[in-house]
Protein backbone atom coordinates (compact mmCIF):
# COMPACT_ATOMS: atom_id res chain seq x y z
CA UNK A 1 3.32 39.24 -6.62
CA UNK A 2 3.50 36.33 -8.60
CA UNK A 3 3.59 32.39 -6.79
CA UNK A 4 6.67 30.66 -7.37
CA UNK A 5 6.17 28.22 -10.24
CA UNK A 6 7.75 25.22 -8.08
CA UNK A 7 5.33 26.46 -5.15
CA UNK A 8 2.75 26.00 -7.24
CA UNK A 9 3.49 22.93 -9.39
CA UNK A 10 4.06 21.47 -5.67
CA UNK A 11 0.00 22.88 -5.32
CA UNK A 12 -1.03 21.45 -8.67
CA UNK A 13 0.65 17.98 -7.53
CA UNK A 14 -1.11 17.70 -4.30
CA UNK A 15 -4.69 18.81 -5.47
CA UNK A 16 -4.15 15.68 -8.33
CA UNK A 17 -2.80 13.14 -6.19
CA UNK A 18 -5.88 13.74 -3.39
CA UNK A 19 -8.29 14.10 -6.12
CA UNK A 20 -6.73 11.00 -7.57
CA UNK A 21 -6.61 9.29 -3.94
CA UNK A 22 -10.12 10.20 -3.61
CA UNK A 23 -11.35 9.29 -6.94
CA UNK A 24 -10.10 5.67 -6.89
CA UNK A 25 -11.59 4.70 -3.86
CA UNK A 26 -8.57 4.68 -1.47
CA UNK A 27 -9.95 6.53 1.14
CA UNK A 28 -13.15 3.98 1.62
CA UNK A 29 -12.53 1.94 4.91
CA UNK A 30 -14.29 -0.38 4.45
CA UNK A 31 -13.47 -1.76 1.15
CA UNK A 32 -10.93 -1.68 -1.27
CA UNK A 33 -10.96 0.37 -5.00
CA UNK A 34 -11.69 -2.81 -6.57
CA UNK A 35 -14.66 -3.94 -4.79
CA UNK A 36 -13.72 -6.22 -1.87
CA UNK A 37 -15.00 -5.76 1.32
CA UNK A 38 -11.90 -5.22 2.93
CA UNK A 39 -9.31 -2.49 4.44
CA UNK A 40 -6.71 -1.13 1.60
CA UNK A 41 -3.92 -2.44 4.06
CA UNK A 42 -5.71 -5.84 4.39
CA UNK A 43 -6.11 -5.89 0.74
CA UNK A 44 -2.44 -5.14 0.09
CA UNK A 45 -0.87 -7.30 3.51
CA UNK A 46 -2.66 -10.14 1.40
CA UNK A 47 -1.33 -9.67 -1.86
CA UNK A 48 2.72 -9.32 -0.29
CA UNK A 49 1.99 -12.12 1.26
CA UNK A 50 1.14 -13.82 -1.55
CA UNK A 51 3.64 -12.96 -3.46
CA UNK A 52 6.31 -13.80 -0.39
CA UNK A 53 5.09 -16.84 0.78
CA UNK A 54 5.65 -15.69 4.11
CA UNK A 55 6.98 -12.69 6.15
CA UNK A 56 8.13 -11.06 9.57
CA UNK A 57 5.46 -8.62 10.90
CA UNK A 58 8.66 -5.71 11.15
CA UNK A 59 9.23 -6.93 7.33
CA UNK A 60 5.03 -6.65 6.59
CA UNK A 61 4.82 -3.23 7.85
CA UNK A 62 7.87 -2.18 6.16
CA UNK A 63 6.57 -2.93 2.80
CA UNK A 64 2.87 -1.60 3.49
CA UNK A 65 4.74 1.28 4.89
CA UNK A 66 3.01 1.45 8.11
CA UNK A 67 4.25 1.50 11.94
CA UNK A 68 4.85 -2.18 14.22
CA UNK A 69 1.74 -1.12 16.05
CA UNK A 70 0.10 -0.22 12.86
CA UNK A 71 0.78 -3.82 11.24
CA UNK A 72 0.22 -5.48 14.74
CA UNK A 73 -3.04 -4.52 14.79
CA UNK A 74 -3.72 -5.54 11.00
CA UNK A 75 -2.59 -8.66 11.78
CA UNK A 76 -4.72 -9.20 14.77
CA UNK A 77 -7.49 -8.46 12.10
CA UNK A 78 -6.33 -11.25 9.97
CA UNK A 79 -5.78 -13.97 12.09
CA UNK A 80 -9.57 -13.16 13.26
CA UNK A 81 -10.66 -13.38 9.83
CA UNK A 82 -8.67 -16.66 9.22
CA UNK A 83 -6.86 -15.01 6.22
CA UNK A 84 -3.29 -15.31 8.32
CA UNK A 85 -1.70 -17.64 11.09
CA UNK A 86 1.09 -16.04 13.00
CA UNK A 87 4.10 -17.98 14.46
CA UNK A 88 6.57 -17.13 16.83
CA UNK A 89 10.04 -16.77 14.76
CA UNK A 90 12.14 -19.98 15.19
CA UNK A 91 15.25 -17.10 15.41
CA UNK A 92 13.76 -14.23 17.28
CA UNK A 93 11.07 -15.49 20.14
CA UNK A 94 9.81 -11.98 19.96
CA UNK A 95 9.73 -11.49 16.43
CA UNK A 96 6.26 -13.17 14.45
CA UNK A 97 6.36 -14.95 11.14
CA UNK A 98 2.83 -14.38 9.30
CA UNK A 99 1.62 -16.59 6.68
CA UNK A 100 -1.80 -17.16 4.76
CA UNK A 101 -4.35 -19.76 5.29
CA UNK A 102 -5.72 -21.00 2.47
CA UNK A 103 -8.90 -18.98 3.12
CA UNK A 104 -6.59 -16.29 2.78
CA UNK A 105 -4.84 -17.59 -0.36
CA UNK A 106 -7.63 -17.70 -1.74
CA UNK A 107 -8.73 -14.21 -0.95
CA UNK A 108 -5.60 -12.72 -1.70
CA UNK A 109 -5.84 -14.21 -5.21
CA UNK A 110 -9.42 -12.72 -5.68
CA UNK A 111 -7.91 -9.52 -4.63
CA UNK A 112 -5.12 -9.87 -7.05
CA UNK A 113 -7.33 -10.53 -10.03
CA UNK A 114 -10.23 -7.67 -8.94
CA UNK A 115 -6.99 -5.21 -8.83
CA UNK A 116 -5.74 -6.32 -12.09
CA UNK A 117 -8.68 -5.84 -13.59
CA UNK A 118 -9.25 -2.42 -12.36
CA UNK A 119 -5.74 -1.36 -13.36
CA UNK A 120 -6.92 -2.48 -16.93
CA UNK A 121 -9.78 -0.81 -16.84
CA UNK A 122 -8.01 2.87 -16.20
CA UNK A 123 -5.40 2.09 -18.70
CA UNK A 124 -7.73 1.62 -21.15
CA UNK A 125 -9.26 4.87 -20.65
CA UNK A 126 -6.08 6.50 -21.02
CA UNK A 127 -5.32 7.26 -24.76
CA UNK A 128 -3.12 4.23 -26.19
CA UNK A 129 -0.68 7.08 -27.13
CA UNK A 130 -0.03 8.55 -23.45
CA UNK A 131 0.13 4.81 -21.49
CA UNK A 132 3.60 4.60 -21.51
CA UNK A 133 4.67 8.21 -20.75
CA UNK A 134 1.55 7.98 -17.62
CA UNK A 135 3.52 4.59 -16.39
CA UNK A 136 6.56 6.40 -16.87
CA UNK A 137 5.70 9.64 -14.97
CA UNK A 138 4.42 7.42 -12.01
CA UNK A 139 7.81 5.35 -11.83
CA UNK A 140 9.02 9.31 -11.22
CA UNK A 141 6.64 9.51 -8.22
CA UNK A 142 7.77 6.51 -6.96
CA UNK A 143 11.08 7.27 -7.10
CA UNK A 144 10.93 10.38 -5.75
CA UNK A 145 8.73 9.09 -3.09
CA UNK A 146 11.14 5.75 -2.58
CA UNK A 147 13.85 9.22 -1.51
CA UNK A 148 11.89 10.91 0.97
CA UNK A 149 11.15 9.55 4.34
CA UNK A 150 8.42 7.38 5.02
CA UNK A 151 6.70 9.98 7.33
CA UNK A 152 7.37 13.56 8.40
CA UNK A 153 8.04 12.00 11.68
CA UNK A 154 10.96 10.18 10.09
CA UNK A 155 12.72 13.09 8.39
CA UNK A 156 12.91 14.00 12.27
CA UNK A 157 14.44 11.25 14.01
CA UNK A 158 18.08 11.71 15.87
CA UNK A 159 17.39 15.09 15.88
CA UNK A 160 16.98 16.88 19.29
CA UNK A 161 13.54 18.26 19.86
C-alpha cells in the first residue's frame, strides 16, 4: 500500500526543515548561526529589543515565542551580562519593562549586521532566478505557522484532560 501523498509531503517537510534547522546552526547553544557567542534567544531578545526600544517581559516572550518562565530566565541572563536593565512597570508593579544598555545596543547591532550578512550570504547561493519564489514559499511557512498554535500544549488548553 501506497503512503498518502500529504502524509508524506508532511515527511518530506519535516526532514528539510530539521536538516535546514540543523544546517544553519540553530541548534548550537552556545552561539548563534552567525557567529556570536551567544544563545539564539539572546541573539533574537536583543535584536526586538532593538527594534522596540523597549518591552514587557509577557510582550518579549510573546514575540520570541517562548513561555514567562522561559523569557524570565533569559532575562536574568541579560541583566547579568549587562546587555538589559529591567524595571518594574510604572502600570503593573508585577509586570517588568526590559530595555538595553548600551553594552547591549551595541551588541544587538553587531548581531543585527552578522545576521544580515549571513542572510546575504545564502541568498546569494540561491540561483538569482528562484530568490523570490524561496522568499515567497517561506512567507507560506510563516503563515501557516502564524495559524497553528504556538505549542502542542496550546492546541490543548480549555480542554478537559
Amino acid at each position: 500500500m501506497s503512503k498518502d501523498p500529504t502524509a508524506a509531503q508532511s515527511d518530506e517537510l519535516r526532514r528539510l526543515m530539521q536538516r535546514m534547522f540543523r544546517r544553519f546552526g540553530v541548534l548550537a547553544s552556545d552561539q548563534t548561526p552567525c557567529g556570536k557567542p551567544l544563545s539564539v534567544a539572546h541573539a533574537h531578545a536583543l535584536m526586538v529589543l532593538l527594534s522596540k526600544g523597549e518591552a514587557s517581559q509577557r510582550d518579549l516572550g510573546a514575540d520570541l515565542s517562548i513561555d514567562k518562565s522561559n523569557v524570565a530566565r533569559l532575562c536574568a541572563k541579560m541583566v547579568d551580562a549587562r546587555h538589559v536593565i529591567q524595571r518594574a512597570d510604572e502600570n503593573d508593579g508585577r509586570s517588568r519593562r526590559v530595555s538595553l544598555t548600551a553594552r547591549g545596543r551595541r551588541l544587538a547591532r553587531e548581531v543585527e549586521a552578522s545576521s544580515g550578512d549571513r542572510f546575504s550570504a545564502l541568498l546569494a547561493a540561491v540561483p538569482a532566478s528562484r530568490r523570490a519564489h524561496v522568499i515567497e514559499s517561506l512567507q507560506h511557512l510563516v503563515t501557516a505557522l502564524d495559524a497553528l498554535p504556538a505549542s502542542p500544549a496550546d492546541a490543548n488548553e480549555g480542554e478537559p484532560e
